[in-house]
Structure formats: structure tokens, C-alpha cells
N, C-alpha and C. Protein backbone atom coordinates (compact mmCIF):
# COMPACT_ATOMS: atom_id res chain seq x y z
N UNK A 1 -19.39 10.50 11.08
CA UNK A 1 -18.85 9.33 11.74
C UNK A 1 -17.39 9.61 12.11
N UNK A 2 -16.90 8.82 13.42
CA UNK A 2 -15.69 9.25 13.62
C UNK A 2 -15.00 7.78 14.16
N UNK A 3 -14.04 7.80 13.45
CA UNK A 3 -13.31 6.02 13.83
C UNK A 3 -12.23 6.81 14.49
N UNK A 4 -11.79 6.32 15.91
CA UNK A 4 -10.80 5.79 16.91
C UNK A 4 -9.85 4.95 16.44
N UNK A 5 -8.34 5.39 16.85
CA UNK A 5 -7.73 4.54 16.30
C UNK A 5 -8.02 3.33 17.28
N UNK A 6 -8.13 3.28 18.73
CA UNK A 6 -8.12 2.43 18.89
C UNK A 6 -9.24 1.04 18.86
N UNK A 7 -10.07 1.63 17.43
CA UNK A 7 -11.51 0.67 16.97
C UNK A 7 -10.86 -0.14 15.66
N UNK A 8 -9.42 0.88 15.47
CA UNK A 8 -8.96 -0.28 13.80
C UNK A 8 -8.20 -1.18 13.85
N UNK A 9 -8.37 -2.02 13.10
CA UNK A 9 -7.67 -3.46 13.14
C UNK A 9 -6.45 -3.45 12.60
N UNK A 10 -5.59 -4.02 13.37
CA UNK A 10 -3.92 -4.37 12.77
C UNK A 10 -3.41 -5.83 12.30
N UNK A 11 -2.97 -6.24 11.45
CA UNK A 11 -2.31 -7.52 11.19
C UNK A 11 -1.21 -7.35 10.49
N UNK A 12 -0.49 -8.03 10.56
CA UNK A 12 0.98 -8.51 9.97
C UNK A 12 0.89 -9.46 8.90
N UNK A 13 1.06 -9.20 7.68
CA UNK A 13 1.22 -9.82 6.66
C UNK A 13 2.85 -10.33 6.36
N UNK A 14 3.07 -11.75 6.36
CA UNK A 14 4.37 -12.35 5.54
C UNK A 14 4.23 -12.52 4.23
N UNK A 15 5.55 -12.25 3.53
CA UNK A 15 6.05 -12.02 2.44
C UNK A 15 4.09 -11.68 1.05
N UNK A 16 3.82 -10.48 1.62
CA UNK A 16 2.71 -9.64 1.11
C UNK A 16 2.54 -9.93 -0.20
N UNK A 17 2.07 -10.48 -1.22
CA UNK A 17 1.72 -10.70 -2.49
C UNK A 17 3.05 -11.00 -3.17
N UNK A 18 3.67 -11.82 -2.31
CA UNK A 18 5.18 -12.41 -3.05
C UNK A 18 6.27 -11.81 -2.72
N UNK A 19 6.20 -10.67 -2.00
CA UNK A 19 7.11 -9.79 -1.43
C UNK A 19 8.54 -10.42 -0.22
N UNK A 20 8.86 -9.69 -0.10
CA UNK A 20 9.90 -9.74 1.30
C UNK A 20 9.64 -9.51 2.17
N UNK A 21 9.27 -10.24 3.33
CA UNK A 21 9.52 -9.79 4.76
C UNK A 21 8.17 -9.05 5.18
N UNK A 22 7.51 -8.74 6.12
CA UNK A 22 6.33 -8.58 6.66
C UNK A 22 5.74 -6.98 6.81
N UNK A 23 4.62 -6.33 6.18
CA UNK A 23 3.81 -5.39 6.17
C UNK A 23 2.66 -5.75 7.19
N UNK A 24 2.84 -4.42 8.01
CA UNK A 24 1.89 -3.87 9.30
C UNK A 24 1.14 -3.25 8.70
N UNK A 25 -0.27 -3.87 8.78
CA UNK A 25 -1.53 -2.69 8.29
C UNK A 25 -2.72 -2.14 9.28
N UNK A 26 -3.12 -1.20 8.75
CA UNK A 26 -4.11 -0.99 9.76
C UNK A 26 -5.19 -0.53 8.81
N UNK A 27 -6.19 -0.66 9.00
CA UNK A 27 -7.57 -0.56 8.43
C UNK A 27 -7.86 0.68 8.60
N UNK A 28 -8.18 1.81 8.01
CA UNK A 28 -8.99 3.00 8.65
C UNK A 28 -9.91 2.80 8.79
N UNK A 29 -10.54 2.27 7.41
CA UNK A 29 -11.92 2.00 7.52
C UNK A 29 -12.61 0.80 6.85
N UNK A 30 -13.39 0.06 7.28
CA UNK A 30 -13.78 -1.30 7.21
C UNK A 30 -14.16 -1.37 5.78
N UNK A 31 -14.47 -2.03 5.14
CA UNK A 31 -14.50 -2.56 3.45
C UNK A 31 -16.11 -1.94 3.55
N UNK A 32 -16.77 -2.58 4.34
CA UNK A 32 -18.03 -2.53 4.19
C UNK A 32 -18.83 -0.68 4.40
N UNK A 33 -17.97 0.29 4.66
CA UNK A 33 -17.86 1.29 5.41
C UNK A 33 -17.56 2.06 4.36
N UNK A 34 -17.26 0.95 2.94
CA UNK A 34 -16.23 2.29 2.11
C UNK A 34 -16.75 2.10 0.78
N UNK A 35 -17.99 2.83 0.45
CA UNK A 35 -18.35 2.99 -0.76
C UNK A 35 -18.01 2.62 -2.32
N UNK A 36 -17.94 1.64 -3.04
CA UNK A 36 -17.05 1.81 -4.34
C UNK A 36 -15.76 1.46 -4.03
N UNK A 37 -14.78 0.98 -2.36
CA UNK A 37 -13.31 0.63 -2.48
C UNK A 37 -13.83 -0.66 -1.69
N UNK A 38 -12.52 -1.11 -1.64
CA UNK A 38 -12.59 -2.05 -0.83
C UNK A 38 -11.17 -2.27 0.68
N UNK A 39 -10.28 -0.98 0.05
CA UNK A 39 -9.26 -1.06 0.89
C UNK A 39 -8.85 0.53 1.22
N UNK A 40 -8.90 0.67 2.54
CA UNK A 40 -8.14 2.51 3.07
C UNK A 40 -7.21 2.02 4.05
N UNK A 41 -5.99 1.82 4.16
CA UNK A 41 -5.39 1.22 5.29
C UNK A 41 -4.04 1.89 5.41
N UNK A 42 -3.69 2.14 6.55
CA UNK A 42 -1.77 2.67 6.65
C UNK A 42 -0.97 1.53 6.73
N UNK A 43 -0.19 1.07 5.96
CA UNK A 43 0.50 0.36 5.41
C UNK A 43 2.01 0.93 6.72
N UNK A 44 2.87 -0.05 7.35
CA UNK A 44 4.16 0.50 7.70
C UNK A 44 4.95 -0.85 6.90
N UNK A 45 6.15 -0.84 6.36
CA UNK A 45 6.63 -1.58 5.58
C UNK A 45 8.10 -1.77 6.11
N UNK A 46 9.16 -2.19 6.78
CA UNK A 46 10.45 -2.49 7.36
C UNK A 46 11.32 -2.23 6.31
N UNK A 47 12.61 -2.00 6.53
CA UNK A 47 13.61 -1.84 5.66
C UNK A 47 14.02 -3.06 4.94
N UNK A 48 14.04 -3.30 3.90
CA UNK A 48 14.29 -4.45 2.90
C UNK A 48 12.91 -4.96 2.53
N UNK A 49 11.65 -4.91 3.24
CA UNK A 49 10.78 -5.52 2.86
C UNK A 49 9.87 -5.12 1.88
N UNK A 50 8.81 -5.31 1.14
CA UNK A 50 7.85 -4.87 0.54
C UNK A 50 6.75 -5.86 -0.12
N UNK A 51 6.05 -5.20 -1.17
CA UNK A 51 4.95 -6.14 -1.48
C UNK A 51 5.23 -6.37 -2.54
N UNK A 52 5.04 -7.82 -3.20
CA UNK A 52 5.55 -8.38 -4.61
C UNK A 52 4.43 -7.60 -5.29
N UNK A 53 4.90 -8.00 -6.96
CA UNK A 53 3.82 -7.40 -7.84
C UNK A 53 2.23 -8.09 -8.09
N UNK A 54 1.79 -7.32 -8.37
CA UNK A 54 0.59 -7.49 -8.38
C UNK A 54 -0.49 -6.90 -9.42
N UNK A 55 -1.68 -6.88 -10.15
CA UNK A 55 -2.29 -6.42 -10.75
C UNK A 55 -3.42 -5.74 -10.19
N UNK A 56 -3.84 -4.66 -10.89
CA UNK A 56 -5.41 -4.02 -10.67
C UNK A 56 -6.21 -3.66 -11.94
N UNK A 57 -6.96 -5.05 -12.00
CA UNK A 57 -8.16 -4.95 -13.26
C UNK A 57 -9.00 -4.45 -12.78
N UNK A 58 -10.32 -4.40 -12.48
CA UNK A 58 -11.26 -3.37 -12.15
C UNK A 58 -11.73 -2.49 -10.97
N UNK A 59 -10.41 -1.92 -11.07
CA UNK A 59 -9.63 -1.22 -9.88
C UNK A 59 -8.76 -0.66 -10.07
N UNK A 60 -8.31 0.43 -9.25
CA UNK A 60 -7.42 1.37 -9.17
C UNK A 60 -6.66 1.36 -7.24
N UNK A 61 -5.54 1.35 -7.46
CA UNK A 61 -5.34 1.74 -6.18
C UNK A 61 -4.48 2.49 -6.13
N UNK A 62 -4.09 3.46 -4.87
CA UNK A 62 -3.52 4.58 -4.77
C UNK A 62 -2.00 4.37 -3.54
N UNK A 63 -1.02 4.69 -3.58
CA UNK A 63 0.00 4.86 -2.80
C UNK A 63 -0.17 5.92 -2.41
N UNK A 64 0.03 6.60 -1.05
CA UNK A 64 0.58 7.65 -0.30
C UNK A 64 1.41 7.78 0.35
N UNK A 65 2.62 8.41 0.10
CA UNK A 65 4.05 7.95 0.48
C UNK A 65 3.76 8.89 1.64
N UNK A 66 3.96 8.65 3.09
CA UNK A 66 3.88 9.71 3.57
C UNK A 66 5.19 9.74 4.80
N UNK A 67 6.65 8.71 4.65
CA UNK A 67 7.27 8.72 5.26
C UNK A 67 8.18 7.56 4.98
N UNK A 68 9.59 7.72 4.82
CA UNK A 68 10.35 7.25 4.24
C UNK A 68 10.64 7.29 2.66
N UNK A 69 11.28 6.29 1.84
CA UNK A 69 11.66 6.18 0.63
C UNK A 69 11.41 4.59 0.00
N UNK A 70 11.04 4.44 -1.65
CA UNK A 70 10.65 3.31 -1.77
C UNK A 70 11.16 3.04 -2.99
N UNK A 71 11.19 2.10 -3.86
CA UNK A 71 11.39 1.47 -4.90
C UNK A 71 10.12 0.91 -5.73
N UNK A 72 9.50 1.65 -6.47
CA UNK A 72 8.39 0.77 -6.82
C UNK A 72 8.15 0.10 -8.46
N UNK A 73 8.14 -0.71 -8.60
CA UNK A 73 7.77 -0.71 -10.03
C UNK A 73 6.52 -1.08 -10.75
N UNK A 74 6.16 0.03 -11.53
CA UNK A 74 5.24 0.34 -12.10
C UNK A 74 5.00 0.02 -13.61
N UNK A 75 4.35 -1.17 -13.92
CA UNK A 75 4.07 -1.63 -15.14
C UNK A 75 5.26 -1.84 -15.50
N UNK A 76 6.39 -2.75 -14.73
CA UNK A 76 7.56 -2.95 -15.95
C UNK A 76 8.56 -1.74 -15.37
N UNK A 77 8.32 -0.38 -15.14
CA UNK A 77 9.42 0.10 -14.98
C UNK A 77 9.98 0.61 -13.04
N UNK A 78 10.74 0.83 -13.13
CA UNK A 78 11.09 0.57 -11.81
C UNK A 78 11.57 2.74 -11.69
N UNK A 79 11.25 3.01 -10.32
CA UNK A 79 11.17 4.11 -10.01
C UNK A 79 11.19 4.42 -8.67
N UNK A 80 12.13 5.32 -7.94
CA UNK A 80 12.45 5.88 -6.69
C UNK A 80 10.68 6.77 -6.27
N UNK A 81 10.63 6.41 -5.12
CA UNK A 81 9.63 7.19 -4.63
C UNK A 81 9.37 8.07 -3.15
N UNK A 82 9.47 9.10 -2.57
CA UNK A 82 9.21 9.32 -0.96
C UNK A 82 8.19 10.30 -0.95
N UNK A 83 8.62 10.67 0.87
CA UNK A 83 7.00 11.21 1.28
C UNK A 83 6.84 12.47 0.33
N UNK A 84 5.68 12.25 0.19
CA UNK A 84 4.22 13.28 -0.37
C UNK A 84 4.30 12.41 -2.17
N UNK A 85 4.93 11.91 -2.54
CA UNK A 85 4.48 11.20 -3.91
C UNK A 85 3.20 10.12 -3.69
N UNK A 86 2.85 9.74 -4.73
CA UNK A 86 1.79 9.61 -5.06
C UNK A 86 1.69 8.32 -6.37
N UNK A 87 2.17 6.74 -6.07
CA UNK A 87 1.88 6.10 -6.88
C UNK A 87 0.38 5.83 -7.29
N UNK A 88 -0.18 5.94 -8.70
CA UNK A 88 -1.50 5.34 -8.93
C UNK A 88 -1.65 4.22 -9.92
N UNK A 89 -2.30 2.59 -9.98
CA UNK A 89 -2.15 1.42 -10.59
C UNK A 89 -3.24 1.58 -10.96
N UNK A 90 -3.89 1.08 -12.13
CA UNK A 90 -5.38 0.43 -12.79
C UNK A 90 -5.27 0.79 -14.15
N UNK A 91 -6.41 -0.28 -14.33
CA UNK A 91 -6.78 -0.54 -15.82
C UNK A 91 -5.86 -2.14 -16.03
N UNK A 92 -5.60 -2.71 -15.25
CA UNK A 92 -4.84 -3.88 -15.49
C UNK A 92 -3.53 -4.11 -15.48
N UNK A 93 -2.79 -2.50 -14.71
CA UNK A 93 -1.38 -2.51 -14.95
C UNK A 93 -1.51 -2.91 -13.68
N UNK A 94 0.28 -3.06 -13.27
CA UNK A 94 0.76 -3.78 -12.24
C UNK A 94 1.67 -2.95 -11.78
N UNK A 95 1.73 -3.43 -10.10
CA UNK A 95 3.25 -2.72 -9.62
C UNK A 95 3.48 -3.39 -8.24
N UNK A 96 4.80 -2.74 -7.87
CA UNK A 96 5.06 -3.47 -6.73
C UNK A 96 5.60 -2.20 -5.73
N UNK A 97 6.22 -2.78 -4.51
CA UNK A 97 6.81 -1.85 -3.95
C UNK A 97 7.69 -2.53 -2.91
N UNK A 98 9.21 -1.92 -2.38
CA UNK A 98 9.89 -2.21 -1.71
C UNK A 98 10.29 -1.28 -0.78
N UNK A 99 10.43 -1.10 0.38
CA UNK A 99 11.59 -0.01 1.16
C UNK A 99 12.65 -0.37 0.98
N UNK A 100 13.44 1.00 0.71
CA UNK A 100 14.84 1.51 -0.46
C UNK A 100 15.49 1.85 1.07
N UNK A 101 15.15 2.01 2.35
CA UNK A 101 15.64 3.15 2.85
C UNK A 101 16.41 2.15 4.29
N UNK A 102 16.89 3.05 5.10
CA UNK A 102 16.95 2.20 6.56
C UNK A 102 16.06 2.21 7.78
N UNK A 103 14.65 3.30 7.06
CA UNK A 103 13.70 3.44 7.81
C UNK A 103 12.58 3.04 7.53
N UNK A 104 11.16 2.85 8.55
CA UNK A 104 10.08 2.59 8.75
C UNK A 104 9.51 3.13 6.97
N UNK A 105 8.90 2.66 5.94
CA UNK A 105 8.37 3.36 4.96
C UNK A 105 6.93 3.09 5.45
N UNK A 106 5.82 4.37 5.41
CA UNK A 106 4.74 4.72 5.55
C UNK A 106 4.02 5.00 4.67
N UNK A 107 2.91 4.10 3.84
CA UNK A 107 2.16 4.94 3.24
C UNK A 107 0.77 4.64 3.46
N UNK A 108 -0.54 5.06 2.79
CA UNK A 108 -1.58 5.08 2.87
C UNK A 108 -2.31 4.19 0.98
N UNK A 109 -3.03 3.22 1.62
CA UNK A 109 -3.01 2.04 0.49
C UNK A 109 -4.84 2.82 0.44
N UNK A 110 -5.36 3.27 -0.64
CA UNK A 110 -6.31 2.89 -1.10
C UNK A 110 -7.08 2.50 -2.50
N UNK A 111 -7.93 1.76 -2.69
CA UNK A 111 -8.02 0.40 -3.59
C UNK A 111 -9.98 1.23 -3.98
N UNK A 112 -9.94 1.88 -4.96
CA UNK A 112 -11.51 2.05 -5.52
C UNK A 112 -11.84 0.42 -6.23
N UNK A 113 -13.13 0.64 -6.40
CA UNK A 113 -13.26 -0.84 -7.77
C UNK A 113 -14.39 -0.01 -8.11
N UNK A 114 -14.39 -0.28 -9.84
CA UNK A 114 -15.02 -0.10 -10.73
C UNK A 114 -16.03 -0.54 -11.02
């Protein structure tokens, strides 16, 4: 199978799970399309903005930093992050994320469930 970008869906999320200021997503691939996840999407995030905290109980989800710099905190502790790192949440911990930088932060959001 081969998805087109121009077949994936974009929306603009305000202040994203309690966050600051508005996240651009794009779907790679549809929920229903994705075995065991429920989310594969490129995330672009504005300077100052990000996504409040949040939990993943029977689930795991994955950050892919793949452009810019971020602030994320992870279960309580707070930690610098850029491209090619690799935040991972589950088992019930929590985290958040902000752009640290004066640029576009890029990453790649995906969400397994258990």
C-alpha cells in the first residue's frame, strides 16, 4: 500500500491536551489502517507552543524528534530534547512536550495500545 501525501488529513489543534498555543498534525496513516496503534502522525509544533501532560495506560507512545529542539517532561522530570532523539511514555507514566527553540519543532507521534 502506498499513501500520498496528498490523501492525509491535517488539523490544527488549540492549546493540545492543556498545552500552549496550536499543533499541526497530519495523519500518515488512518487509525483503522494501523494494527495494534491508534496514532502515526507528523506533529509540527510553533515556537513557545506544545502539548500539556498527559498519560499512557495501555499504551505506549513514541516521539521522533526529527527537527528542531524541545523541552519535555517525562514522568515528573523535565529534559532537553532534538532531532534524531527518541522520547518513549507507557505503562501509566506521563509526559509532556514544549518547543524550547525559535523554530518549527518536528516530530513523528506514534501511539501502540496494548
Amino acid at each position: 500500500m502506498v499513501i500520498r501525501r496528498s490523501q492525509m488529513r491535517t488539523e490544527t489543534r488549540e492549546k493540545m491536551r492543556g498545552g500552549e498555543g496550536s499543533v499541526s498534525i497530519t495523519n500518515l496513516v488512518s487509525p483503522d489502517e494501523l494494527p495494534h496503534g491508534r496514532l502515526l502522525a507528523d506533529l509540527e509544533i510553533p515556537p513557545g507552543a506544545g502539548i500539556g501532560e498527559h498519560e499512557h495506560g495501555a499504551e505506549t507512545e513514541y516521539y521522533i524528534i526529527h527537527g528542531g529542539r524541545a523541552l519535555v517532561v517525562d514522568s515528573g522530570v523535565e529534559r532537553e530534547v532534538s532531532e534524531g532523539d527518541v522520547v518513549v511514555t507507557g505503562g501509566g507514566a506521563s509526559h509532556s512536550i514544549r518547543n524550547a527553540s525559535d523554530k518549527p519543532l518536528r516530530l513523528i507521534a506514534l501511539i501502540i495500545t496494548h
